[in-house]
N, C-alpha and C. Protein backbone atom coordinates (compact mmCIF):
# COMPACT_ATOMS: atom_id res chain seq x y z
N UNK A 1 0.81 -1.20 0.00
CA UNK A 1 0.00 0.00 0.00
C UNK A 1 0.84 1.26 0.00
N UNK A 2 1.59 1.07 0.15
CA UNK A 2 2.95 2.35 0.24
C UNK A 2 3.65 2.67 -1.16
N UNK A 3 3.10 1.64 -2.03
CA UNK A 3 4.01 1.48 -3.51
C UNK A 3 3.47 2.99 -4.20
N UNK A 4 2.48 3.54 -3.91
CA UNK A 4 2.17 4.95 -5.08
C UNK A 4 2.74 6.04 -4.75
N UNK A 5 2.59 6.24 -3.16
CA UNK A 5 3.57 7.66 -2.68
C UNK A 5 5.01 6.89 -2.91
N UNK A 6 5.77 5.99 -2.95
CA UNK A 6 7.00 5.76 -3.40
C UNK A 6 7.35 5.94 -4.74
N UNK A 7 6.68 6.14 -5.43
CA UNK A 7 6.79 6.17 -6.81
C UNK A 7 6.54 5.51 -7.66
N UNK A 8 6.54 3.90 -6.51
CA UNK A 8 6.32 2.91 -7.86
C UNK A 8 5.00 2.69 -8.82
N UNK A 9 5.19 2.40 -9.83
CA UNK A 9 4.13 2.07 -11.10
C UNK A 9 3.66 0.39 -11.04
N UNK A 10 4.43 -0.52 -10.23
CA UNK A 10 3.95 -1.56 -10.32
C UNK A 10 4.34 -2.45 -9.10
N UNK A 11 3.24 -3.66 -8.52
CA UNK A 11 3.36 -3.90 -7.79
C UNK A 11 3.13 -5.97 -8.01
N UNK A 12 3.89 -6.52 -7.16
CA UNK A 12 3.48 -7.96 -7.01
C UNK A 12 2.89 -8.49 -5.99
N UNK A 13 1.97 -8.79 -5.98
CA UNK A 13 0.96 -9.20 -4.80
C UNK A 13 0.92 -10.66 -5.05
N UNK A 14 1.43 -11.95 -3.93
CA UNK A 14 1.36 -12.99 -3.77
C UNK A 14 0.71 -13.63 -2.74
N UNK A 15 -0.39 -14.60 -3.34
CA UNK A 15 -1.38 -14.88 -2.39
C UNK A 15 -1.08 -16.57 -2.45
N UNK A 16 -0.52 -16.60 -3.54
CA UNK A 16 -0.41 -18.39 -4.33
C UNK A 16 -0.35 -19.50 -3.00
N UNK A 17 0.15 -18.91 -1.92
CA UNK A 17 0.44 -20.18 -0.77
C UNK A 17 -1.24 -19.78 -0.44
N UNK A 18 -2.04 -19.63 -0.67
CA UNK A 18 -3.59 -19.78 0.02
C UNK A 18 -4.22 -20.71 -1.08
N UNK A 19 -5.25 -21.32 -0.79
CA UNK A 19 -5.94 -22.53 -1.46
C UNK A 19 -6.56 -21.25 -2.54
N UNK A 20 -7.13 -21.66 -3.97
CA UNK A 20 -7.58 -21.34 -4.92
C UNK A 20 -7.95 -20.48 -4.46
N UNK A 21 -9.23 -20.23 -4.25
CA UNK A 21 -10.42 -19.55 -3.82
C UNK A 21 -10.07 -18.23 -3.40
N UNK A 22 -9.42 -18.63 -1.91
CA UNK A 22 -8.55 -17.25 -1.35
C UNK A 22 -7.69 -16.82 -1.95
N UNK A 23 -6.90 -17.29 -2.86
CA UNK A 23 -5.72 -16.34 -3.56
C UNK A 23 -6.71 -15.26 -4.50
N UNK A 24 -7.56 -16.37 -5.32
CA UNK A 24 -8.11 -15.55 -5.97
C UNK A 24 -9.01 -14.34 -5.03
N UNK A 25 -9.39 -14.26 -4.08
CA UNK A 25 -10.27 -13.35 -3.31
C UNK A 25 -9.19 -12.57 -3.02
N UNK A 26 -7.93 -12.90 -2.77
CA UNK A 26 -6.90 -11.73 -1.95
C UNK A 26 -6.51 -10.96 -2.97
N UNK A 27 -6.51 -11.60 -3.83
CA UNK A 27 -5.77 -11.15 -5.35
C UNK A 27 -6.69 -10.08 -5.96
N UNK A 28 -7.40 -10.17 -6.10
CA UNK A 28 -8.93 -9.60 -6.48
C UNK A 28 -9.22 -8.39 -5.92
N UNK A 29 -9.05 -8.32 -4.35
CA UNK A 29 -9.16 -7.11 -3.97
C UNK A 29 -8.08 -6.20 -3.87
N UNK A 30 -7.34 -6.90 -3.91
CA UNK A 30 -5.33 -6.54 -4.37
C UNK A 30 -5.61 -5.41 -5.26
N UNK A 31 -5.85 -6.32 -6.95
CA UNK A 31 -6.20 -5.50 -8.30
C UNK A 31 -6.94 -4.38 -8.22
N UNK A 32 -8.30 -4.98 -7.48
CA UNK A 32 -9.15 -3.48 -7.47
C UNK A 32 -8.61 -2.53 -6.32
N UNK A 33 -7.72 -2.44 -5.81
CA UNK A 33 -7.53 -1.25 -4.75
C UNK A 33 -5.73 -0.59 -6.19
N UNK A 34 -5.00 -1.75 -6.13
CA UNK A 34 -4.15 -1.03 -7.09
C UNK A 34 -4.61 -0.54 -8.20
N UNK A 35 -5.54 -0.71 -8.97
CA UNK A 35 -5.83 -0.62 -10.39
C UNK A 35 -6.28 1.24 -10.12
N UNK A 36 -7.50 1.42 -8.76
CA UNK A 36 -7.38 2.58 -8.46
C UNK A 36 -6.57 3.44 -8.10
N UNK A 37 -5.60 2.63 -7.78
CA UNK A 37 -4.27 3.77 -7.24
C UNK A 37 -3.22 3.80 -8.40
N UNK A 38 -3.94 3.60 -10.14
CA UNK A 38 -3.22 3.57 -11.16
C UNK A 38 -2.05 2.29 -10.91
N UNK A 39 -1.94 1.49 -10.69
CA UNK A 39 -0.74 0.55 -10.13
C UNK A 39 -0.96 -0.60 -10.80
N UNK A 40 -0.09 -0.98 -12.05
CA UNK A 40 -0.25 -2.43 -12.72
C UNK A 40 0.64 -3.27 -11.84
N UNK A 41 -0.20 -4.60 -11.71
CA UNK A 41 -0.50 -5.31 -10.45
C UNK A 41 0.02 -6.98 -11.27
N UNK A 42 0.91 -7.50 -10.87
CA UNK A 42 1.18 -8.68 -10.96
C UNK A 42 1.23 -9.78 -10.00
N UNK A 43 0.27 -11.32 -9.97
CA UNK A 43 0.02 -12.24 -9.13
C UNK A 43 0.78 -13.16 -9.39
N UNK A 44 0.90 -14.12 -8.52
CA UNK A 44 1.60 -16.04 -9.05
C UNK A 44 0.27 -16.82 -8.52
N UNK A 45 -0.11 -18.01 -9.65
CA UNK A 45 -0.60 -18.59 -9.62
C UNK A 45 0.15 -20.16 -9.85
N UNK A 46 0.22 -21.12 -9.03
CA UNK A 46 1.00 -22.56 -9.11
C UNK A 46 2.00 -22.29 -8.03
N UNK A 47 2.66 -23.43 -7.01
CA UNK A 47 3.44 -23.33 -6.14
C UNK A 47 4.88 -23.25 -6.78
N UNK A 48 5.70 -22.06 -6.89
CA UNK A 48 7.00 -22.56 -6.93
C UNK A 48 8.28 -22.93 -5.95
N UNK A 49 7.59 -23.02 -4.72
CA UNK A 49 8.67 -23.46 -3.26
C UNK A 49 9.91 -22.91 -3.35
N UNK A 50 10.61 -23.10 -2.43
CA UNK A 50 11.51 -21.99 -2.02
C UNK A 50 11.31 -20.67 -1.20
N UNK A 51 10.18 -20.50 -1.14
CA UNK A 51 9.99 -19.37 -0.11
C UNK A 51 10.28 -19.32 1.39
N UNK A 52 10.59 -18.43 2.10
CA UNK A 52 10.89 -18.51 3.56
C UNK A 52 11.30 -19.59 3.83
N UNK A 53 12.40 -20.26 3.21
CA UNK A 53 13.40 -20.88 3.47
C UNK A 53 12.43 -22.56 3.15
N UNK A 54 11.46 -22.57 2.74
CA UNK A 54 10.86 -23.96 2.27
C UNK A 54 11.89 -24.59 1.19
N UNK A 55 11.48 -25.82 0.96
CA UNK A 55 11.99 -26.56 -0.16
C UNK A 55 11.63 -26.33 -1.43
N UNK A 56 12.46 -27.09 -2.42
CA UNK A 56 11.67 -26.43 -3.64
C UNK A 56 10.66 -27.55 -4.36
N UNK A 57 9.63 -27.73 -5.23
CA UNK A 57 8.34 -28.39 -4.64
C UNK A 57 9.27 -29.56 -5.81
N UNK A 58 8.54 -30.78 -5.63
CA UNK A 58 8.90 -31.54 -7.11
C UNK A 58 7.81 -31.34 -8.16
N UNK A 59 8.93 -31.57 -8.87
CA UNK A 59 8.25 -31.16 -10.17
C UNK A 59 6.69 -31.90 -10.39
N UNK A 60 6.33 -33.20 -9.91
CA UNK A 60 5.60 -34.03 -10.04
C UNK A 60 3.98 -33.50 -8.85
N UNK A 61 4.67 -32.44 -7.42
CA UNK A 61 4.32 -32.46 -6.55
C UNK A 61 2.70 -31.91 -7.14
N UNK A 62 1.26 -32.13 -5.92
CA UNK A 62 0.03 -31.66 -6.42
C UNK A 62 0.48 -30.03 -6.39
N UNK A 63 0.37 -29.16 -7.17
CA UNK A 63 -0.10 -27.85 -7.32
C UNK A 63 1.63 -27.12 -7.57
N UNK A 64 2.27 -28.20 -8.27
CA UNK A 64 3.60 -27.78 -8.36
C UNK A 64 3.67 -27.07 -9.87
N UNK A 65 2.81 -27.17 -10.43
CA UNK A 65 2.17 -26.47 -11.86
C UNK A 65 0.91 -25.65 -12.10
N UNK A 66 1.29 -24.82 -12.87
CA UNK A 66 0.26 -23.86 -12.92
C UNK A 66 -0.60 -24.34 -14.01
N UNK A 67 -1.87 -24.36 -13.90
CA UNK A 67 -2.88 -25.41 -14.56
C UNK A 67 -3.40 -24.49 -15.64
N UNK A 68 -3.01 -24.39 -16.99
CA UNK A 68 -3.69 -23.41 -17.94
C UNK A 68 -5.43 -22.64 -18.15
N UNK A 69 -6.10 -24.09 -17.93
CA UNK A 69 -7.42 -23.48 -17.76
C UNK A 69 -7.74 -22.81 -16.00
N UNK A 70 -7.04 -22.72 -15.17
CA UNK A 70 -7.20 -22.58 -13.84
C UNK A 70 -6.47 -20.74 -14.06
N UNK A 71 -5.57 -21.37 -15.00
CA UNK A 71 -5.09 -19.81 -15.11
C UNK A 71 -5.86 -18.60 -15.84
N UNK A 72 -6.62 -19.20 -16.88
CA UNK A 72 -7.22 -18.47 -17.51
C UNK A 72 -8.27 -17.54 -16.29
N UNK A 73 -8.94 -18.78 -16.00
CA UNK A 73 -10.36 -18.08 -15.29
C UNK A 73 -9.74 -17.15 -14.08
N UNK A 74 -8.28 -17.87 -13.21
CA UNK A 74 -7.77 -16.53 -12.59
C UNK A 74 -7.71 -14.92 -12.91
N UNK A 75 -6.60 -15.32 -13.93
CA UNK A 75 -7.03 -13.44 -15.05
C UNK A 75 -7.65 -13.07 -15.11
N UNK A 76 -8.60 -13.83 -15.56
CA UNK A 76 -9.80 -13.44 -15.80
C UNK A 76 -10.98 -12.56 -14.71
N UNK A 77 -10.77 -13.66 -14.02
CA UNK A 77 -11.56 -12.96 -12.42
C UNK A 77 -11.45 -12.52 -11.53
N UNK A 78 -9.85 -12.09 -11.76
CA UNK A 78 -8.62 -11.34 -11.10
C UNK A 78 -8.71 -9.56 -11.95
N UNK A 79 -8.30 -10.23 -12.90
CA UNK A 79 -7.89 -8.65 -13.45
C UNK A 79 -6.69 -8.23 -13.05
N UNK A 80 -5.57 -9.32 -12.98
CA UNK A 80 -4.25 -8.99 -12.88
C UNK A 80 -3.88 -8.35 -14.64
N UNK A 81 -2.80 -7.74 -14.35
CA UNK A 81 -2.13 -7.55 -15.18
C UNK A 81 -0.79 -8.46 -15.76
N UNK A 82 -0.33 -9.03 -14.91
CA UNK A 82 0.95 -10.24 -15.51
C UNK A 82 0.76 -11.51 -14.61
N UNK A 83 0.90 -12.49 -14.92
CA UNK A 83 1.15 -13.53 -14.14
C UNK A 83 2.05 -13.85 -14.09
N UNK A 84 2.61 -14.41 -12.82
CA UNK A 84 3.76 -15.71 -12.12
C UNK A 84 3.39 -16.12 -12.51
N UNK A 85 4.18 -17.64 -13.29
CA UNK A 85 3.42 -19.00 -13.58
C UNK A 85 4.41 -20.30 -13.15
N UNK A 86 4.46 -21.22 -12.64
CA UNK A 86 4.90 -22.37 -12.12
C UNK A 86 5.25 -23.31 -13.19
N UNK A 87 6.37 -22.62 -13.57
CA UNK A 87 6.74 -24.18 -14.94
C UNK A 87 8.21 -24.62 -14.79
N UNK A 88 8.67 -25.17 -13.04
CA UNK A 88 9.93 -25.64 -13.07
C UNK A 88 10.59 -25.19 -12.69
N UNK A 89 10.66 -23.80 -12.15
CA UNK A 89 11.74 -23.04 -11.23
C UNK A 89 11.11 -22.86 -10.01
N UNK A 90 11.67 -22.51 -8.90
CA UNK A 90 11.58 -22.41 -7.88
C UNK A 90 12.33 -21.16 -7.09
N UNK A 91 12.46 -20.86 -6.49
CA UNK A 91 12.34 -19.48 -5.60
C UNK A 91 13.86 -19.56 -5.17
N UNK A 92 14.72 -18.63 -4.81
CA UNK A 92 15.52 -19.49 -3.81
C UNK A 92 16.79 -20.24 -4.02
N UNK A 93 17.39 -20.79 -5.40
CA UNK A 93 17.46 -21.67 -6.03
C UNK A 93 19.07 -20.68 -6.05
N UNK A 94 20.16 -21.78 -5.58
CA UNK A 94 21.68 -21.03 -5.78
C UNK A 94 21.92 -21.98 -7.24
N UNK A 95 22.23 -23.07 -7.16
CA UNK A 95 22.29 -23.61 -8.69
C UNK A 95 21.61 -23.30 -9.38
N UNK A 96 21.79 -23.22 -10.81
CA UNK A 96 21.47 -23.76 -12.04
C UNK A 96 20.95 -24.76 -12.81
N UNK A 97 20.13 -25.35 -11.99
CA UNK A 97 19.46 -26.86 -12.48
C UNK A 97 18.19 -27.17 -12.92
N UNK A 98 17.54 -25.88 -12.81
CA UNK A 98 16.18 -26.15 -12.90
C UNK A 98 15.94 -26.47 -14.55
N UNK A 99 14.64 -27.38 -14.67
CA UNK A 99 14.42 -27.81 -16.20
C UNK A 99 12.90 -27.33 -15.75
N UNK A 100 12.72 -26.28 -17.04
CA UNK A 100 11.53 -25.89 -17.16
C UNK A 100 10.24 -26.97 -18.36
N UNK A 101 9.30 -27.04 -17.95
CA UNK A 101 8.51 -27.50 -18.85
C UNK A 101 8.09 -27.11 -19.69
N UNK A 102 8.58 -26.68 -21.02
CA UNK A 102 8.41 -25.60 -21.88
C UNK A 102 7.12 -25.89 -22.72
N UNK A 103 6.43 -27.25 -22.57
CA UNK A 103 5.18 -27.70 -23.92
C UNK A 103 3.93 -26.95 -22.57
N UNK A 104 4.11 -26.81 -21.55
CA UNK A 104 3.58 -26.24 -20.57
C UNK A 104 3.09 -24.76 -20.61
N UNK A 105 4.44 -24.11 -20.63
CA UNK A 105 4.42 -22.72 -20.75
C UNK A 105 4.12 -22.33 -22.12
N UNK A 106 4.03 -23.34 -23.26
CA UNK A 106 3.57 -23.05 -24.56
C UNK A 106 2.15 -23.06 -24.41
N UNK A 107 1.49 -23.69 -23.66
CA UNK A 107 0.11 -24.24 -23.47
C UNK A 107 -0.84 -22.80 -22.41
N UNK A 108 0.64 -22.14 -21.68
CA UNK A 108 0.09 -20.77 -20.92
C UNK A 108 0.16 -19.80 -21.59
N UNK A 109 0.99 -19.78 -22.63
CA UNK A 109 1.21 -18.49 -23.23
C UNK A 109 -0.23 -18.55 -24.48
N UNK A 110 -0.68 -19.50 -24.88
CA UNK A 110 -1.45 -19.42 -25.94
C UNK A 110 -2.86 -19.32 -25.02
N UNK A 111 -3.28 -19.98 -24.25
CA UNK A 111 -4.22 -19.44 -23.19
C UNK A 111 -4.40 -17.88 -22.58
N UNK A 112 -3.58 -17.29 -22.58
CA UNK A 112 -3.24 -16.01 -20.76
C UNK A 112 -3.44 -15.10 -22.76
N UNK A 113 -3.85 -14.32 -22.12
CA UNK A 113 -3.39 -12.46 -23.07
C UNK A 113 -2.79 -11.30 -22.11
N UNK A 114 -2.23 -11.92 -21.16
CA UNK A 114 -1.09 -10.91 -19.89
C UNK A 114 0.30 -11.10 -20.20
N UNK A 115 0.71 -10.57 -19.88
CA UNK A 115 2.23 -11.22 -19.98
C UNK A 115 2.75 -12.14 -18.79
N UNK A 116 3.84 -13.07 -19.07
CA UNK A 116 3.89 -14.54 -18.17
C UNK A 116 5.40 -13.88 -17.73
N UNK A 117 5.13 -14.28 -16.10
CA UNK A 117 6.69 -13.94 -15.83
C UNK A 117 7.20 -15.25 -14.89
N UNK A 118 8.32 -15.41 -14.80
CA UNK A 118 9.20 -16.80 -14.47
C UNK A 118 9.50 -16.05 -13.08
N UNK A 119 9.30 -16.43 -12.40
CA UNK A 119 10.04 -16.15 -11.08
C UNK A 119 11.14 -17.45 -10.77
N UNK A 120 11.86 -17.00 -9.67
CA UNK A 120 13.13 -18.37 -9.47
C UNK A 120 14.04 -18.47 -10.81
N UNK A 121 14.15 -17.62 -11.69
CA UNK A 121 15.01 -17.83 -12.42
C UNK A 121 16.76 -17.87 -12.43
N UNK A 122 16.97 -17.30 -11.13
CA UNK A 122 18.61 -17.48 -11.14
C UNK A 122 18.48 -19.17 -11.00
N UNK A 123 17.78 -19.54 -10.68
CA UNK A 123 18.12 -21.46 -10.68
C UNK A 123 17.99 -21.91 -12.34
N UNK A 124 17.83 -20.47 -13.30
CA UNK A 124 17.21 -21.63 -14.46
C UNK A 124 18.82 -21.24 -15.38
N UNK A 125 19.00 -22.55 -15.89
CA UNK A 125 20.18 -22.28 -16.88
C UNK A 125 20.25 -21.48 -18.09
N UNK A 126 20.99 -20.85 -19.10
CA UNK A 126 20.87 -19.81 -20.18
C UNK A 126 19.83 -20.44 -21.35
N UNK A 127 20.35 -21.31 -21.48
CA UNK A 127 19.26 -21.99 -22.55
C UNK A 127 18.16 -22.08 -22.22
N UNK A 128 17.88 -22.69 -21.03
CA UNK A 128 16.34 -22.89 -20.80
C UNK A 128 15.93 -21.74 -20.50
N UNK A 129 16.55 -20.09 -20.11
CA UNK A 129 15.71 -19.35 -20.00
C UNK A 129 15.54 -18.41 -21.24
N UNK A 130 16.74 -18.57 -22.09
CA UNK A 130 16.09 -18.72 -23.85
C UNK A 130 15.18 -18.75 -24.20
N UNK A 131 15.30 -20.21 -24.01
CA UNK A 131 13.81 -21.17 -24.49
C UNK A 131 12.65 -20.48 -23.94
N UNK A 132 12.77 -20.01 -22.82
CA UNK A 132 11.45 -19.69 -21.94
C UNK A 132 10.96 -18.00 -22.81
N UNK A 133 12.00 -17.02 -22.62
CA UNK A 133 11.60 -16.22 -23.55
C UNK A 133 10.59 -16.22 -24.83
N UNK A 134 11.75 -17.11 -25.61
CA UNK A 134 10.87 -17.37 -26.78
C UNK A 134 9.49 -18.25 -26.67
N UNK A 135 9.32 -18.72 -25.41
CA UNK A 135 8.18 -19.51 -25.41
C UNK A 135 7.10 -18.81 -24.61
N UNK A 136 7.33 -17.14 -24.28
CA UNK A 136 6.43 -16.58 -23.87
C UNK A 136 6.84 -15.59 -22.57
N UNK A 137 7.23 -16.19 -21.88
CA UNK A 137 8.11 -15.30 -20.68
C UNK A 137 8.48 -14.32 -20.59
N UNK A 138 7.81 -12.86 -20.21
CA UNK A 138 8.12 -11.55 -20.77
C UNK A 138 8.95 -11.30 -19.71
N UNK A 139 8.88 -11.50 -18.11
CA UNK A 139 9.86 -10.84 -17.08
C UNK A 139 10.17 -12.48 -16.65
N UNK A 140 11.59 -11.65 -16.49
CA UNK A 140 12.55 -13.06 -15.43
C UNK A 140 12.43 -11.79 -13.90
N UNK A 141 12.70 -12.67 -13.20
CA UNK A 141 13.09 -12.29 -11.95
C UNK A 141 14.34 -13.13 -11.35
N UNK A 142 15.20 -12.39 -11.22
CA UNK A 142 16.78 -13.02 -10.33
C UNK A 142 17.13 -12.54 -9.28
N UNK A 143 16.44 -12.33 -8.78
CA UNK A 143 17.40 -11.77 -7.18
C UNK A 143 17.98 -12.29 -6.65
N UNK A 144 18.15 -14.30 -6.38
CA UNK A 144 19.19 -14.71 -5.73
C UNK A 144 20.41 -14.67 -6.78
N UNK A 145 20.04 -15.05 -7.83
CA UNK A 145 21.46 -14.62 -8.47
C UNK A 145 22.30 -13.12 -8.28
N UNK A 146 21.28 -12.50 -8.14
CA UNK A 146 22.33 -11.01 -7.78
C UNK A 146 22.47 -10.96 -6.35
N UNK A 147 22.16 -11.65 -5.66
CA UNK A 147 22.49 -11.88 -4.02
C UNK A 147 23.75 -12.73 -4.35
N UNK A 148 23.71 -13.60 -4.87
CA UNK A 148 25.23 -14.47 -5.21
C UNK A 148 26.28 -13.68 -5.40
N UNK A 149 26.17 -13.07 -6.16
CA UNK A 149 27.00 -12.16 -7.18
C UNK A 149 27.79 -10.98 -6.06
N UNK A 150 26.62 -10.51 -5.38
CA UNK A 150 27.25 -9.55 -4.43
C UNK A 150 27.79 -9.81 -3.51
N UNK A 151 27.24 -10.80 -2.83
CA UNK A 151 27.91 -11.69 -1.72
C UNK A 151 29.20 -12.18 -2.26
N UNK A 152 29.29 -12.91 -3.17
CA UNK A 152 30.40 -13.55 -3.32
C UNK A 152 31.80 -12.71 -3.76
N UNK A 153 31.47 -11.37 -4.47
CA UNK A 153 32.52 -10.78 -4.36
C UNK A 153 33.18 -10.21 -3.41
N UNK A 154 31.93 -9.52 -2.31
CA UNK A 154 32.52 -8.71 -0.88
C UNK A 154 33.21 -9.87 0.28
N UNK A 155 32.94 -11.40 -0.43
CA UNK A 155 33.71 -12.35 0.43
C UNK A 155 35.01 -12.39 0.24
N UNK A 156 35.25 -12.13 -1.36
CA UNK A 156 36.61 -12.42 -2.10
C UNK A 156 37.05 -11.68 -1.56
N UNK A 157 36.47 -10.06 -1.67
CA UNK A 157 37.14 -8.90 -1.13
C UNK A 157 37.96 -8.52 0.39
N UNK A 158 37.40 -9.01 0.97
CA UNK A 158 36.82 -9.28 2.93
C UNK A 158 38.14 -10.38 3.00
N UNK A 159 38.43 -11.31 2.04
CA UNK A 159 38.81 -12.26 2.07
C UNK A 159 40.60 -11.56 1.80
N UNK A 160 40.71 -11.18 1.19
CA UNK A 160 41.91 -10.63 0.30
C UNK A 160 42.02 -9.30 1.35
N UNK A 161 41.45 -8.69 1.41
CA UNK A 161 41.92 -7.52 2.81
C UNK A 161 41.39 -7.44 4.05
N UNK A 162 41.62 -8.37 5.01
CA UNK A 162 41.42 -8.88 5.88
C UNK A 162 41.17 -7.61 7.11
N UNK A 163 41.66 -6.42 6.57
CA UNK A 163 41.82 -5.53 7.84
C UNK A 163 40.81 -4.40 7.19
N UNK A 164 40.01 -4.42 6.22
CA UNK A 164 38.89 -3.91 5.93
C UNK A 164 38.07 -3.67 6.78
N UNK A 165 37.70 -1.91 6.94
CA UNK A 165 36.24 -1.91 7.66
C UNK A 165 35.52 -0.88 7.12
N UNK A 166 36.01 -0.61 6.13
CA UNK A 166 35.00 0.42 5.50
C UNK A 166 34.24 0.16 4.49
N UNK A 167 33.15 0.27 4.97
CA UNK A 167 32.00 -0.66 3.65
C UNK A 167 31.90 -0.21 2.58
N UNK A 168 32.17 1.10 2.24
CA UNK A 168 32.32 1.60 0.97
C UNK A 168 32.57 1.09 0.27
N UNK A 169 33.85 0.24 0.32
CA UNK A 169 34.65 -0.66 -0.58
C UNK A 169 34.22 -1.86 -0.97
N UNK A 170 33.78 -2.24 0.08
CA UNK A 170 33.27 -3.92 -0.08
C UNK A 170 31.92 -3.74 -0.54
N UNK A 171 31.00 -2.69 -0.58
CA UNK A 171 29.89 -2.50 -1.24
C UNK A 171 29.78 -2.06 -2.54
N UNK A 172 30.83 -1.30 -2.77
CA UNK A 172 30.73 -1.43 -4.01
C UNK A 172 31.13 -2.34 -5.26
N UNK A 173 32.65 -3.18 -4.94
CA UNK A 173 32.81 -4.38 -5.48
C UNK A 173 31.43 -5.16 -5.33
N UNK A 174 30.76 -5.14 -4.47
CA UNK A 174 29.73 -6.09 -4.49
C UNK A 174 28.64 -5.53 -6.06
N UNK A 175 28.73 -4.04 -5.84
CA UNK A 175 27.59 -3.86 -6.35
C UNK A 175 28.29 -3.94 -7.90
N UNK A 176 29.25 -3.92 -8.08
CA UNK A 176 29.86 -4.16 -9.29
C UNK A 176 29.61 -5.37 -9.77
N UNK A 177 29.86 -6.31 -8.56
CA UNK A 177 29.48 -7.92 -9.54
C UNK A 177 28.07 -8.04 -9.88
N UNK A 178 27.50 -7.21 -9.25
CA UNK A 178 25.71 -7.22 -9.64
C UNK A 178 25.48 -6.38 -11.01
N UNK A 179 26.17 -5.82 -10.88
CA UNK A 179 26.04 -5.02 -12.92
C UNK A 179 27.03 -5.96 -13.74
N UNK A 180 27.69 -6.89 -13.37
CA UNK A 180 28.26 -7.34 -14.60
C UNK A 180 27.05 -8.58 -14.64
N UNK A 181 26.64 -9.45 -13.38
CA UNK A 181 25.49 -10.43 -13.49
C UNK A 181 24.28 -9.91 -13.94
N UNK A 182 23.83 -8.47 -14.06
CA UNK A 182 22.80 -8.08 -14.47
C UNK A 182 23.15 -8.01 -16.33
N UNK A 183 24.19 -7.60 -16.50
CA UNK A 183 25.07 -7.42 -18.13
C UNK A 183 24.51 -9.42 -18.33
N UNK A 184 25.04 -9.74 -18.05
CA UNK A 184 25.46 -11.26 -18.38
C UNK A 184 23.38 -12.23 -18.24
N UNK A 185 22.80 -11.26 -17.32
CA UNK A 185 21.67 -12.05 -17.76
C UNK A 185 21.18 -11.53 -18.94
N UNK A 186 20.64 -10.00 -19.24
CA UNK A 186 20.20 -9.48 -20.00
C UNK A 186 20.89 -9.78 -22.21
N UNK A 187 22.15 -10.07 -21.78
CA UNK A 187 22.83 -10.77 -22.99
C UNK A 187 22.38 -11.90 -23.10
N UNK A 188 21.71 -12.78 -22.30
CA UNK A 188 20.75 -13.96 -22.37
C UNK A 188 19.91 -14.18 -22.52
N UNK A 189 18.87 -13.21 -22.32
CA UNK A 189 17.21 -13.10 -22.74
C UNK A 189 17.68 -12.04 -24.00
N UNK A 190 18.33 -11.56 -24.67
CA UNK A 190 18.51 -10.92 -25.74
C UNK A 190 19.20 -11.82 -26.91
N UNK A 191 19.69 -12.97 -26.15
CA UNK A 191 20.00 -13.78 -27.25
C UNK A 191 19.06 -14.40 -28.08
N UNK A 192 19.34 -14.80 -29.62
CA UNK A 192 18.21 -15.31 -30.22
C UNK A 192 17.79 -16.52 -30.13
């Protein structure tokens, strides 16, 4: 509720850990209070685990996929503007392993008229998030990968000048490895 006096233009409202019904009811009144406060409003629909330190779901698990006709009538009776959708990544995720179900997300993208966004994507490898692009996927989301990225350099750093205490330094190497990982994803969803 703070997102319009901050400036922001868009907001993600996640209800997906509540049974159908209620996401859609939380979600719903989500849209209609942002939509008035001008605020395009994006939901997740399907479990992708990893949250607050949970596991990440199996692929096989009940509600570990986002169900195309389940999605439709969501949008629909939502009035979101983009969807999360659950096709194989997970939240959370320091490797690179995730295998997305792409005849899946072909099956959401020809259903949905919103745009589909992948959350958990620092777990997804370059190709498969290629693939995912071209198969519909308008926003990635990476934040643990740029948590990697920053962390792991201010360790190198911390590591290599041991008598460091001025954060200046170590924050900004950090924030440096986060613009070259931000360079290095964006050369990946721009690839053809």
């Amino acid at each position: 509720r703070q997102a319009p006096d901050a400036g922001f233009s868009s907001v993600m409202y996640d209800a997906a850990r509540l049974p159908y019904a209620d996401n859609l009811a939380a979600t719903k009144a989500a849209v209609d209070w942002a939509h008035a406060q001008g605020l395009w409003i994006e939901a997740e629909l399907g479990r992708l685990g990893g949250k607050n330190g949970e596991p990440p779901l199996d692929a096989h698990a009940p509600g570990a996929r986002t169900d195309p006709t389940e999605a439709h009538a969501f949008v629909t009776d939502s009035g979101v503007d983009a969807l999360a959708v659950a096709v194989g990544s997970s939240h959370a995720m320091t490797t690179r392993t995730a295998t997305l179900d792409h005849d899946l997300l072909k099956r959401l993208a020809a259903t949905l008229d919103v745009p589909l966004v992948l959350h958990g994507s620092s777990g997804v490898p370059d190709d498969e998030l290629t693939a995912a692009v071209a198969g519909g996927i308008a926003k990635v989301n990476v934040g643990t990968a740029l948590n990697i990225a920053m962390t792991g350099a201010i360790r190198e750093f911390l590591a290599a000048h041991p008598e460091a205490v001025d954060s200046r330094k170590y924050l900004s190497v950090g924030r440096e490895a986060m613009v070259r990982a931000v360079a290095d994803i964006i050369g990946v969803l721009r690839a053809p």
